[in-house]
C-alpha atoms as a PDB file:
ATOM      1  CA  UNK A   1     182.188  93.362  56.324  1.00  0.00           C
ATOM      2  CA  UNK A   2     185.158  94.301  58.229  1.00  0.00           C
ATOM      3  CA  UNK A   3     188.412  93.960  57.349  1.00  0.00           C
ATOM      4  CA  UNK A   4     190.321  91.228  58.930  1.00  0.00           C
ATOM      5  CA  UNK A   5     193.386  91.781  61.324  1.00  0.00           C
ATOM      6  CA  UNK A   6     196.791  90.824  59.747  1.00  0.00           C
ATOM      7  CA  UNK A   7     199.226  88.475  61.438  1.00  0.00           C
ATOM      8  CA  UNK A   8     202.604  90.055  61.841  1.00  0.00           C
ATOM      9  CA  UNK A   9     205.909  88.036  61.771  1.00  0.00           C
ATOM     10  CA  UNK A  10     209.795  88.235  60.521  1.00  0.00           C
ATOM     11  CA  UNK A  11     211.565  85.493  58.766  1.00  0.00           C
ATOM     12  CA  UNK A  12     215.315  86.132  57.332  1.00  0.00           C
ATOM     13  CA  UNK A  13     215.058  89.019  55.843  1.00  0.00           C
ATOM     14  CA  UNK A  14     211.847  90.509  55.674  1.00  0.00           C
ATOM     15  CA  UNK A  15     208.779  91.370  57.380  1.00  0.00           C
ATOM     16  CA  UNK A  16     205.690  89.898  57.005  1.00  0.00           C
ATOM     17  CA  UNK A  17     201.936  90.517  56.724  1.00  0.00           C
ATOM     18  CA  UNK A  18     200.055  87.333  56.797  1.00  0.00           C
ATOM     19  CA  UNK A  19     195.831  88.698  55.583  1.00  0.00           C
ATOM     20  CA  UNK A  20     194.644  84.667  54.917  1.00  0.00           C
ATOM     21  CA  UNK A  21     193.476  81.917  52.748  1.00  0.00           C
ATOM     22  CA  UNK A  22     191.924  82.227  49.132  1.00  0.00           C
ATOM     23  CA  UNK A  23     188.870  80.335  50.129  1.00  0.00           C
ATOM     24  CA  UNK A  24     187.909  82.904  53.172  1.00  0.00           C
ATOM     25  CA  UNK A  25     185.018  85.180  52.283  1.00  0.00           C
ATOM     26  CA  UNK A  26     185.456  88.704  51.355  1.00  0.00           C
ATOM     27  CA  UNK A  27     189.642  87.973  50.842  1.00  0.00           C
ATOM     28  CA  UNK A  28     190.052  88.145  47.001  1.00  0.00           C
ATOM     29  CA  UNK A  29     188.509  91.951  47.382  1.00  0.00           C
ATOM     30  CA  UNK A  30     190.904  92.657  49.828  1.00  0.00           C
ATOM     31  CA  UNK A  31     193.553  91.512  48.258  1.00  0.00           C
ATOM     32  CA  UNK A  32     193.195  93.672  44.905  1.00  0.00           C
ATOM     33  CA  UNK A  33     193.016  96.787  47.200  1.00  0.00           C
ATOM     34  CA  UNK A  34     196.122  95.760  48.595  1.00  0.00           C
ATOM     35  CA  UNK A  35     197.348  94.683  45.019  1.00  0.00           C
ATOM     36  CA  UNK A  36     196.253  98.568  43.319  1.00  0.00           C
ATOM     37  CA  UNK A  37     198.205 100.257  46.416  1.00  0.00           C
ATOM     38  CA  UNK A  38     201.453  97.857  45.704  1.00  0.00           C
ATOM     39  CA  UNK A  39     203.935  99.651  43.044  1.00  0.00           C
ATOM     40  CA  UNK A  40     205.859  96.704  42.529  1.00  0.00           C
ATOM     41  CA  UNK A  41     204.385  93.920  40.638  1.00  0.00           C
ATOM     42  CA  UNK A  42     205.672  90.653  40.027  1.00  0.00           C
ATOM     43  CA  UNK A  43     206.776  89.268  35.921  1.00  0.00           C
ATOM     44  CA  UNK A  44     207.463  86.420  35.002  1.00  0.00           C
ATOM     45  CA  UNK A  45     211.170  85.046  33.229  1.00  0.00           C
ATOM     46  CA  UNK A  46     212.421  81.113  32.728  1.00  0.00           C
ATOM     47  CA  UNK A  47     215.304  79.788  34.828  1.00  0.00           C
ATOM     48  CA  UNK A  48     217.237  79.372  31.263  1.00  0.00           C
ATOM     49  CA  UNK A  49     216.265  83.853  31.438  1.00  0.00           C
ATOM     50  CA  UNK A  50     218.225  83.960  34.695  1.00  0.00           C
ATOM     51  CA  UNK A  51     221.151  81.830  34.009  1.00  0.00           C
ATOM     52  CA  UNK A  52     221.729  83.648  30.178  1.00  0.00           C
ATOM     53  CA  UNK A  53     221.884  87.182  31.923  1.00  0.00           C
ATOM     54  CA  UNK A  54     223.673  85.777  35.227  1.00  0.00           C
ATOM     55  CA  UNK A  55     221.120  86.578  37.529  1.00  0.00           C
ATOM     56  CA  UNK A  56     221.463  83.096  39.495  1.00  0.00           C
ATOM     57  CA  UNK A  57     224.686  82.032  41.314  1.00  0.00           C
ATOM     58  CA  UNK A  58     226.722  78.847  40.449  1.00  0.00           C
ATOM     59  CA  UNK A  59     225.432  77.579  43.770  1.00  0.00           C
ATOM     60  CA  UNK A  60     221.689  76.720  42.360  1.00  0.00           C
ATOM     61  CA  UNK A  61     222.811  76.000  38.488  1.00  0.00           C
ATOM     62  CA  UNK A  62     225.648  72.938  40.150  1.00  0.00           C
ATOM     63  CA  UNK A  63     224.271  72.395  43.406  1.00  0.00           C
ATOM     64  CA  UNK A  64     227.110  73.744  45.247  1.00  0.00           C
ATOM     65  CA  UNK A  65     226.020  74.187  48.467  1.00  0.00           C
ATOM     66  CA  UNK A  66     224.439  71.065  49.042  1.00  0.00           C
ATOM     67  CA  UNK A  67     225.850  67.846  47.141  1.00  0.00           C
ATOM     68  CA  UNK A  68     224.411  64.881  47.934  1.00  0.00           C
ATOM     69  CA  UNK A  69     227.809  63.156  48.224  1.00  0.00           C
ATOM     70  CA  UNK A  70     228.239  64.569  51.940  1.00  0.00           C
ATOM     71  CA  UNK A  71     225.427  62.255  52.977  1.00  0.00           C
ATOM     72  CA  UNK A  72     227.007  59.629  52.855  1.00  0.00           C
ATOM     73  CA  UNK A  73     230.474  61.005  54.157  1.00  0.00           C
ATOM     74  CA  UNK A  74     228.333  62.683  57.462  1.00  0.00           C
ATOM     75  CA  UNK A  75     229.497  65.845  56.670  1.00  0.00           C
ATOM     76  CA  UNK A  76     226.297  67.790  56.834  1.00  0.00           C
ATOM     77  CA  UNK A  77     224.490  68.652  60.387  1.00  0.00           C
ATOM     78  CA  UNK A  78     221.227  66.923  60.861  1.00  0.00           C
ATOM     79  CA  UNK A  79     219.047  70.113  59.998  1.00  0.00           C
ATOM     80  CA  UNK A  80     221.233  70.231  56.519  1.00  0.00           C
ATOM     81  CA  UNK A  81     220.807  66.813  55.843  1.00  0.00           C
ATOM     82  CA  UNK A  82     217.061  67.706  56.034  1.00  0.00           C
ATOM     83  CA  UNK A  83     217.392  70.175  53.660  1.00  0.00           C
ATOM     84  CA  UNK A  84     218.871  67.671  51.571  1.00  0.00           C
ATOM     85  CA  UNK A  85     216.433  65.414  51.579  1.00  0.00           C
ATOM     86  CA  UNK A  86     213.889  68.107  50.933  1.00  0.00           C
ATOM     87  CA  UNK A  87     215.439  68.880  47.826  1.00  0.00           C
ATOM     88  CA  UNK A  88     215.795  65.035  46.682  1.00  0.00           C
ATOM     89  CA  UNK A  89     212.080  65.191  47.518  1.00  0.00           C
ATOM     90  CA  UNK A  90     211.264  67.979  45.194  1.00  0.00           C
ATOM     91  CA  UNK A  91     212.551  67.136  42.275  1.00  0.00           C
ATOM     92  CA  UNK A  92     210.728  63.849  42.362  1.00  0.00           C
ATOM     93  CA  UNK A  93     207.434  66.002  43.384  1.00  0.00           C
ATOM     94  CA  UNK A  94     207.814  68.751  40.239  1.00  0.00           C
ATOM     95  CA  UNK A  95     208.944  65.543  38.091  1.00  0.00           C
ATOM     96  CA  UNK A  96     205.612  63.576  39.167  1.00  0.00           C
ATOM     97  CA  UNK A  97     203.051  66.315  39.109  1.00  0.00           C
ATOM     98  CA  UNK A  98     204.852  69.382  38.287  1.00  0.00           C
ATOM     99  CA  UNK A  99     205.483  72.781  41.162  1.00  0.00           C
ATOM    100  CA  UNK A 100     202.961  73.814  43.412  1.00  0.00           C
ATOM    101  CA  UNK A 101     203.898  77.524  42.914  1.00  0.00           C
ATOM    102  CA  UNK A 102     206.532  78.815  40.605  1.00  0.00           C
ATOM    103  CA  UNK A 103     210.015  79.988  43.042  1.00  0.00           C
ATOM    104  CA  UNK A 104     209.543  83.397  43.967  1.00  0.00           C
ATOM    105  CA  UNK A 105     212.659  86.304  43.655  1.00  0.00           C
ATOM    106  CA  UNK A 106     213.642  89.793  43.729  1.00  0.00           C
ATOM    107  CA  UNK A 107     215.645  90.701  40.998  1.00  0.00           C
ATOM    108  CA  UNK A 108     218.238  93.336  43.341  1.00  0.00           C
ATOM    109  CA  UNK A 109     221.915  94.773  43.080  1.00  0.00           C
ATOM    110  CA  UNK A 110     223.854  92.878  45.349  1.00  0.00           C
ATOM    111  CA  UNK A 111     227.878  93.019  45.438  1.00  0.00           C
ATOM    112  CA  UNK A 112     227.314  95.739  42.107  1.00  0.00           C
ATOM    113  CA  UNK A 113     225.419  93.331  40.290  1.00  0.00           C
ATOM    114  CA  UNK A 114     221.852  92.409  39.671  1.00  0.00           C
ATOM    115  CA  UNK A 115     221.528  88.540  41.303  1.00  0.00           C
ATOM    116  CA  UNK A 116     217.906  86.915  42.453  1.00  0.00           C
ATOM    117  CA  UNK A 117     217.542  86.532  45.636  1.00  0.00           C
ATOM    118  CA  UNK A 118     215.018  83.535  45.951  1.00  0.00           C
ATOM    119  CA  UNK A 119     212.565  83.224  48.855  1.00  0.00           C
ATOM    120  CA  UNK A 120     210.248  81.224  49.316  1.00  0.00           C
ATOM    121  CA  UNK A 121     211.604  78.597  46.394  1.00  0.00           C
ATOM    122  CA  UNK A 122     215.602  78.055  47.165  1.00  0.00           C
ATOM    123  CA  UNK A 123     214.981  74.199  47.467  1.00  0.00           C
ATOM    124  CA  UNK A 124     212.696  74.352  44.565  1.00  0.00           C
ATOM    125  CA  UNK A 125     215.183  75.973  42.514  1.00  0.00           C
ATOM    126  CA  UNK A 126     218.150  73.336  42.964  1.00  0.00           C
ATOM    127  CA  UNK A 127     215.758  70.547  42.395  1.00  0.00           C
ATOM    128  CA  UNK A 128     215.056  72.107  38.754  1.00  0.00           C
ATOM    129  CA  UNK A 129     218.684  72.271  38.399  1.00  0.00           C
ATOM    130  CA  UNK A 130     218.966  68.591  39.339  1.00  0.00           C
ATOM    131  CA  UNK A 131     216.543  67.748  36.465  1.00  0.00           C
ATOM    132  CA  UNK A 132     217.088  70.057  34.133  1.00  0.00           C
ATOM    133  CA  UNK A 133     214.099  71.879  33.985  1.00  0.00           C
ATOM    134  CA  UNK A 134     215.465  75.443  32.421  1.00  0.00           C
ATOM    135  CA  UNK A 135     212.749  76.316  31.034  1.00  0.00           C
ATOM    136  CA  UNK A 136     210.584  76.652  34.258  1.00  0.00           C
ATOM    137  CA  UNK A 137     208.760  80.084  35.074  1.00  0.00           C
ATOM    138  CA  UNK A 138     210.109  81.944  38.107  1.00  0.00           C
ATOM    139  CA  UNK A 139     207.923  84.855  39.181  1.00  0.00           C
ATOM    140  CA  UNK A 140     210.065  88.065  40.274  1.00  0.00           C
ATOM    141  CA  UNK A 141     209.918  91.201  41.665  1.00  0.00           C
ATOM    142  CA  UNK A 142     211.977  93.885  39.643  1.00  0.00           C
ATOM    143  CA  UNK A 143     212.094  97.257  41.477  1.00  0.00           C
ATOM    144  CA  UNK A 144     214.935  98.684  39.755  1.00  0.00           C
ATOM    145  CA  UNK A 145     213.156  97.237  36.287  1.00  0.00           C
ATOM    146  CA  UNK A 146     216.589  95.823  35.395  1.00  0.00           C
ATOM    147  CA  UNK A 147     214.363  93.222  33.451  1.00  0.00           C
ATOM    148  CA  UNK A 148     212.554  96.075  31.247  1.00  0.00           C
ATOM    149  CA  UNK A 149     211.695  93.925  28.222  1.00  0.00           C
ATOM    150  CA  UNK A 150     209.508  92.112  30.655  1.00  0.00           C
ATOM    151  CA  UNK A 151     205.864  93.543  31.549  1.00  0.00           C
ATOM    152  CA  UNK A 152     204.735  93.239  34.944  1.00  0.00           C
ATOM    153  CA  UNK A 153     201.506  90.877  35.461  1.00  0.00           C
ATOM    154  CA  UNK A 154     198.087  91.942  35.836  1.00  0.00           C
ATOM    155  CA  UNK A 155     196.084  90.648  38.624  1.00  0.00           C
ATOM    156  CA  UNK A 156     194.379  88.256  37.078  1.00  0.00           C
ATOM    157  CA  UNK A 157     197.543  86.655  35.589  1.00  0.00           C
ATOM    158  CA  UNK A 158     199.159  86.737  38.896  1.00  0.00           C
ATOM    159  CA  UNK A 159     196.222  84.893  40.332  1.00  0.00           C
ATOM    160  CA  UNK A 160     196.302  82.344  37.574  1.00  0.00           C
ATOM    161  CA  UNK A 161     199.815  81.137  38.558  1.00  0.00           C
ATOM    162  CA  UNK A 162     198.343  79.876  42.002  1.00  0.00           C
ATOM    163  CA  UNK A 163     194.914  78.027  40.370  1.00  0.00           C
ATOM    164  CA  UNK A 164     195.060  74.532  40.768  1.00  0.00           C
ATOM    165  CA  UNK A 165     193.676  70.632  40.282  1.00  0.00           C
ATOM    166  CA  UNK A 166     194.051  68.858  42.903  1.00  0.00           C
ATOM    167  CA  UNK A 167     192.704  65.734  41.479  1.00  0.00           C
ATOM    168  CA  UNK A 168     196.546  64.705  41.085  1.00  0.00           C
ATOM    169  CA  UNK A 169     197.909  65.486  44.552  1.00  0.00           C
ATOM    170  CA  UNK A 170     197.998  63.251  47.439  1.00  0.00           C
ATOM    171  CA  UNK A 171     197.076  66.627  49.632  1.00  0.00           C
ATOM    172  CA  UNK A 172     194.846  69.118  48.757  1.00  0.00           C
ATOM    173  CA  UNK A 173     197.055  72.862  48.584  1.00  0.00           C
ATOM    174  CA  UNK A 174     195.412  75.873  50.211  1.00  0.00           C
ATOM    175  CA  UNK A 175     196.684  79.195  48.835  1.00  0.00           C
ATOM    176  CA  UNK A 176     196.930  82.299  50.862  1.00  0.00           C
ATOM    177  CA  UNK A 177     198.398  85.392  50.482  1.00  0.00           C
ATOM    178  CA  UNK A 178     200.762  88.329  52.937  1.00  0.00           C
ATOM    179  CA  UNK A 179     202.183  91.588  52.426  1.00  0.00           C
ATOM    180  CA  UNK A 180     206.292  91.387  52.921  1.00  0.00           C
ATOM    181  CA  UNK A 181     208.729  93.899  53.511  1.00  0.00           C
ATOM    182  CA  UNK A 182     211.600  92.600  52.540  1.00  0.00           C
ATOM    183  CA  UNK A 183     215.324  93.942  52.865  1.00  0.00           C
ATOM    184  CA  UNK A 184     217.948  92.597  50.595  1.00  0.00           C
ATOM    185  CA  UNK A 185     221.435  93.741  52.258  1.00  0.00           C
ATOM    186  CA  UNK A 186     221.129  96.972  52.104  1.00  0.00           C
ATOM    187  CA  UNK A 187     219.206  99.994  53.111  1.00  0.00           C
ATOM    188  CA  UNK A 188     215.683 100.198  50.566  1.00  0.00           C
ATOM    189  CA  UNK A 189     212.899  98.207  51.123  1.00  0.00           C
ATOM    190  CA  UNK A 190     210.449  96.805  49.371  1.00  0.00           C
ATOM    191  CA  UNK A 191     206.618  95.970  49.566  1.00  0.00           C
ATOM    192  CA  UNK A 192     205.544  93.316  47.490  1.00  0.00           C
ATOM    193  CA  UNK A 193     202.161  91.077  47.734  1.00  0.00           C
ATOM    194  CA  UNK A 194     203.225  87.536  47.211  1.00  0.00           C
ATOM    195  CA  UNK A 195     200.711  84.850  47.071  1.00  0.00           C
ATOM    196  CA  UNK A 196     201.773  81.175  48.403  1.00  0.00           C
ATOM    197  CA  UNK A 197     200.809  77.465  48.326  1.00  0.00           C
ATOM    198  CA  UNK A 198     200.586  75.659  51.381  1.00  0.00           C
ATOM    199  CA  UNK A 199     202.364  72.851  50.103  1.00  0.00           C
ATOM    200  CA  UNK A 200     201.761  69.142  51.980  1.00  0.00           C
ATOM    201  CA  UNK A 201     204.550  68.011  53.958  1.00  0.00           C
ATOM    202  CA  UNK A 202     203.116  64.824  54.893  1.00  0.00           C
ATOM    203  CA  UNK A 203     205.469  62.673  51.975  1.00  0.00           C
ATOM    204  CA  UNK A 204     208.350  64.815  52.250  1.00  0.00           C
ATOM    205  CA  UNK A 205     208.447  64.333  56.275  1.00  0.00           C
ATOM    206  CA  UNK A 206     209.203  60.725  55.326  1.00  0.00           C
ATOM    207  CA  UNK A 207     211.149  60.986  52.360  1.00  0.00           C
ATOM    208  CA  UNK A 208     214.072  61.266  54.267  1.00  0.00           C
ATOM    209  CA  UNK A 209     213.662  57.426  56.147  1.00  0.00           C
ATOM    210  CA  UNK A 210     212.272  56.216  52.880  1.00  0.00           C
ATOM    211  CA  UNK A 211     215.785  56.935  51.122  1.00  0.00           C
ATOM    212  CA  UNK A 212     217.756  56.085  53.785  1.00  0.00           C
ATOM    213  CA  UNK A 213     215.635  52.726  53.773  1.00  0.00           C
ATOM    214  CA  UNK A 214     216.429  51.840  50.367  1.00  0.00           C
ATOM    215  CA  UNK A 215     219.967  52.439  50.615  1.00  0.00           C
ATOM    216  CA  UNK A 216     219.859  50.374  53.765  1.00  0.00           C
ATOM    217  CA  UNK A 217     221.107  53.067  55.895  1.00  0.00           C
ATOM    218  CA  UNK A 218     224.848  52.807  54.714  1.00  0.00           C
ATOM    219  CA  UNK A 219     226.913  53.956  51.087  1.00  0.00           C
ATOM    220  CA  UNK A 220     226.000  53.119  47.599  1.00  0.00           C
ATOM    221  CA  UNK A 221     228.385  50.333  46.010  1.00  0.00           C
ATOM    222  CA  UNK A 222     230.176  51.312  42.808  1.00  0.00           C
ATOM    223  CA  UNK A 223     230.621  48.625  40.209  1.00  0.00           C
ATOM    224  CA  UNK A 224     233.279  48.504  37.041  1.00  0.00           C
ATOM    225  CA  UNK A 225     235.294  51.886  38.506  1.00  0.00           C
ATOM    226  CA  UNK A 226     237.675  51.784  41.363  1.00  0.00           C
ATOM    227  CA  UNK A 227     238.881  54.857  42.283  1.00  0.00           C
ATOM    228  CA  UNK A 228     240.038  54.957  46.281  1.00  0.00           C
ATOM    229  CA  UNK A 229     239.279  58.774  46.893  1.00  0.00           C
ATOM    230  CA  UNK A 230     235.861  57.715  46.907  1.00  0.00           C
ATOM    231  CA  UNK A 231     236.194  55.121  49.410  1.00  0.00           C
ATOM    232  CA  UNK A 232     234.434  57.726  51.793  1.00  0.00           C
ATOM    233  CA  UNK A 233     231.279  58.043  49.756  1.00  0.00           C
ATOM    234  CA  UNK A 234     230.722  54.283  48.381  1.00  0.00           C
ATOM    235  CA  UNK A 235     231.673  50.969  48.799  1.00  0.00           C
ATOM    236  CA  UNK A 236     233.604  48.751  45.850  1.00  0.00           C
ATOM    237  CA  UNK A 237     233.142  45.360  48.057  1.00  0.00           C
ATOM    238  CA  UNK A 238     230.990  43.680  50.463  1.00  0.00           C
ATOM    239  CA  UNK A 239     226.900  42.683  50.952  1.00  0.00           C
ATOM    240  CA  UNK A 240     225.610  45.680  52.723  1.00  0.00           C
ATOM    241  CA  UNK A 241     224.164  48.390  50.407  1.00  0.00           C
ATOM    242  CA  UNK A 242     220.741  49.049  48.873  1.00  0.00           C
ATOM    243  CA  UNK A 243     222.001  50.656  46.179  1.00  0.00           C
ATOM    244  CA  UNK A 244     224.350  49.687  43.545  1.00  0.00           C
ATOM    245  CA  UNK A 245     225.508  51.642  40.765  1.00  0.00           C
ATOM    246  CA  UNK A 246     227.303  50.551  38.052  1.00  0.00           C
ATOM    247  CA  UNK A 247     229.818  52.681  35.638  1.00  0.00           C
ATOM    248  CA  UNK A 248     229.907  51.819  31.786  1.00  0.00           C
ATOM    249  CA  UNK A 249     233.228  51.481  30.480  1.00  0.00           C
ATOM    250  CA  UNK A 250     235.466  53.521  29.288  1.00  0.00           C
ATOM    251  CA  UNK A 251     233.309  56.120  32.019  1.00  0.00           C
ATOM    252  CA  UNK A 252     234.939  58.308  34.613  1.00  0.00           C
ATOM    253  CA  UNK A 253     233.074  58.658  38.281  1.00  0.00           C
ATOM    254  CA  UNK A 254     233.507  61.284  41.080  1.00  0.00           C
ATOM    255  CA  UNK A 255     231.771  62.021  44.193  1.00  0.00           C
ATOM    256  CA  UNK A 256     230.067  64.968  42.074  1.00  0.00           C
ATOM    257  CA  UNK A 257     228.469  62.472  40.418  1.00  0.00           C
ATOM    258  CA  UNK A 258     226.601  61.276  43.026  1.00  0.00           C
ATOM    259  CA  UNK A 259     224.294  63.452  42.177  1.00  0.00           C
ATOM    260  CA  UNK A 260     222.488  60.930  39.715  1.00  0.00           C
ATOM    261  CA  UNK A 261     221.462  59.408  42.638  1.00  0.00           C
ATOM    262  CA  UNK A 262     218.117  61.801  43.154  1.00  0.00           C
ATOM    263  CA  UNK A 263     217.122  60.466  39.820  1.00  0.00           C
ATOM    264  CA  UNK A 264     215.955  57.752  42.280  1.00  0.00           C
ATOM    265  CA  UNK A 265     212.520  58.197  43.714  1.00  0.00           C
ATOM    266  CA  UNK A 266     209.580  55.641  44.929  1.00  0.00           C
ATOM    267  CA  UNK A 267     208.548  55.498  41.439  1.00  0.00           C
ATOM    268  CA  UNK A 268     211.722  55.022  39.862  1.00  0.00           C
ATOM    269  CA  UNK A 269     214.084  52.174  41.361  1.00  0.00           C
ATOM    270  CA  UNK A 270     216.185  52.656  38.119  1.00  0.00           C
ATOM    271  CA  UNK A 271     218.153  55.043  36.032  1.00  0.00           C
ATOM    272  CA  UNK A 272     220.589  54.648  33.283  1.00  0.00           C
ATOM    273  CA  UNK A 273     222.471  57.163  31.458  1.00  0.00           C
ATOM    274  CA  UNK A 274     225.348  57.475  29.378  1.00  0.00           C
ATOM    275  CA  UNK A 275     227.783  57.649  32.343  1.00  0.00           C
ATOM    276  CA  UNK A 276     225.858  55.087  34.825  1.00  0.00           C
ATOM    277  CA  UNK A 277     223.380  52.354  35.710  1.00  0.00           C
ATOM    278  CA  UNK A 278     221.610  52.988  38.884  1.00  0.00           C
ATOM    279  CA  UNK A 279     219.447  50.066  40.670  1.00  0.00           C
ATOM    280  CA  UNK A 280     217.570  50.202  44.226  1.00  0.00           C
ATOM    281  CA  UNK A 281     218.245  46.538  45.259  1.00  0.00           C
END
């Protein structure tokens, strides 16, 4: 059997190899050849692993970036609202039926210090911070083997991370795998073989009207808490909203708290904590 032709492509930064699907004859040989020739393998550490040795910037452990606050004050372009919304949709994804591949990194020394640099799985990432999940595997690439305690995985084990039942998915994921050369600011490269889940999009590419539909396309109203600095993310008065939430006494509320609000989902109209009551009218 010949070998088939890889597709070539560039995407931030690195290079890419695309060789095919897992269910395509002859590709799982293929893919160990390429696996034996590759000198960097991938290993395996939790999220709670990168935030203990500060390997993951403030801007995925709080969210940063990307509150979802700025919604509702139109701060955000339309492709970062997106982006938003994508993450909103992930963590009630993982939450319902877990990740569809573990976030993928490269462990590097950036600005004189080792930091991850995630791709694909950014999104992924701040939706685990959003719930919590620490203990989540991420599966990186370590060519300086700054993580040394860790061994690198063996094929099979590598493989295993991408097996799946799709008896609880509303689409059916393909895997399929590519060669990248990747740079990561500055002048080495790297060849890794990732392999990759071809995640639906078909929820997620409504997700965004479906939240903007229960809010009923305007702010949240905030009960028991006045506070008029956050008269540009919610209302206090007035018929309008979808959503209401409602501060326990003796709580405080600001616009980072907002946040709370991708605890709601299609399957969850509700969420209380110790802070807040949250109900999708």
């Amino acid at each position: 059997m010949s070998k088939r032709e890889f597709q070539y492509g560039r995407s931030g930064n690195k290079e890419y190899m695309t060789l095919g699907f897992i269910d395509e004859d002859g590709i799982l040989d293929e893919v160990k050849e390429l696996w034996e020739e590759t000198t960097c393998k991938p290993k395996i550490i939790t999220y709670q692993d990168a935030i203990d040795n500060e390997w993951v910037s403030k801007d995925f452990v709080k969210n940063v970036s990307s509150p979802i606050y700025k919604i509702f004050s139109k701060e955000y372009t339309e492709i970062e609202e997106v982006l938003v919304y994508k993450m909103w949709f992930l963590a009630w994804d993982i939450k319902k039926i877990g990740l569809w591949s573990p976030p993928n990194a490269v462990l590097r020394v950036q600005a004189e210090r080792p930091m991850l640099h995630f791709h694909p799985g950014g999104n992924r990432v701040r939706a685990l911070s959003h719930i919590e999940a620490w203990d989540t595997e991420f599966m990186i690439w370590d060519p300086m083997n700054i993580c040394d305690a860790v061994q690198e995985l063996s094929f099979d084990e590598w493989l295993s991370y991408f097996e799946y039942d799709n008896e609880n998915r509303d689409e059916i994921n393909r895997v399929w795998f590519s060669r990248v050369r990747k740079f990561i600011g500055d002048p080495d490269e790297l060849f890794m073989l990732e392999c990759h889940v071809a995640q639906g999009v078909n929820l997620f590419e409504k997700y965004g009207d479906k939240m903007r539909e229960f809010f009923n396309n305007t702010k949240p109203k905030l009960l028991n808490y006045h506070d008029e600095e956050l008269s540009e993310y919610v209302h206090f008065d007035g018929d309008d909203h979808g959503v209401e939430i409602y501060v326990k006494d003796e709580q405080t509320f600001t616009r980072d708290d907002l946040d709370l609000l991708v605890q709601i989902n299609p399957d969850n109209l509700t969420f209380e904590n110790e802070k807040v009551i949250i109900t999708v009218l």
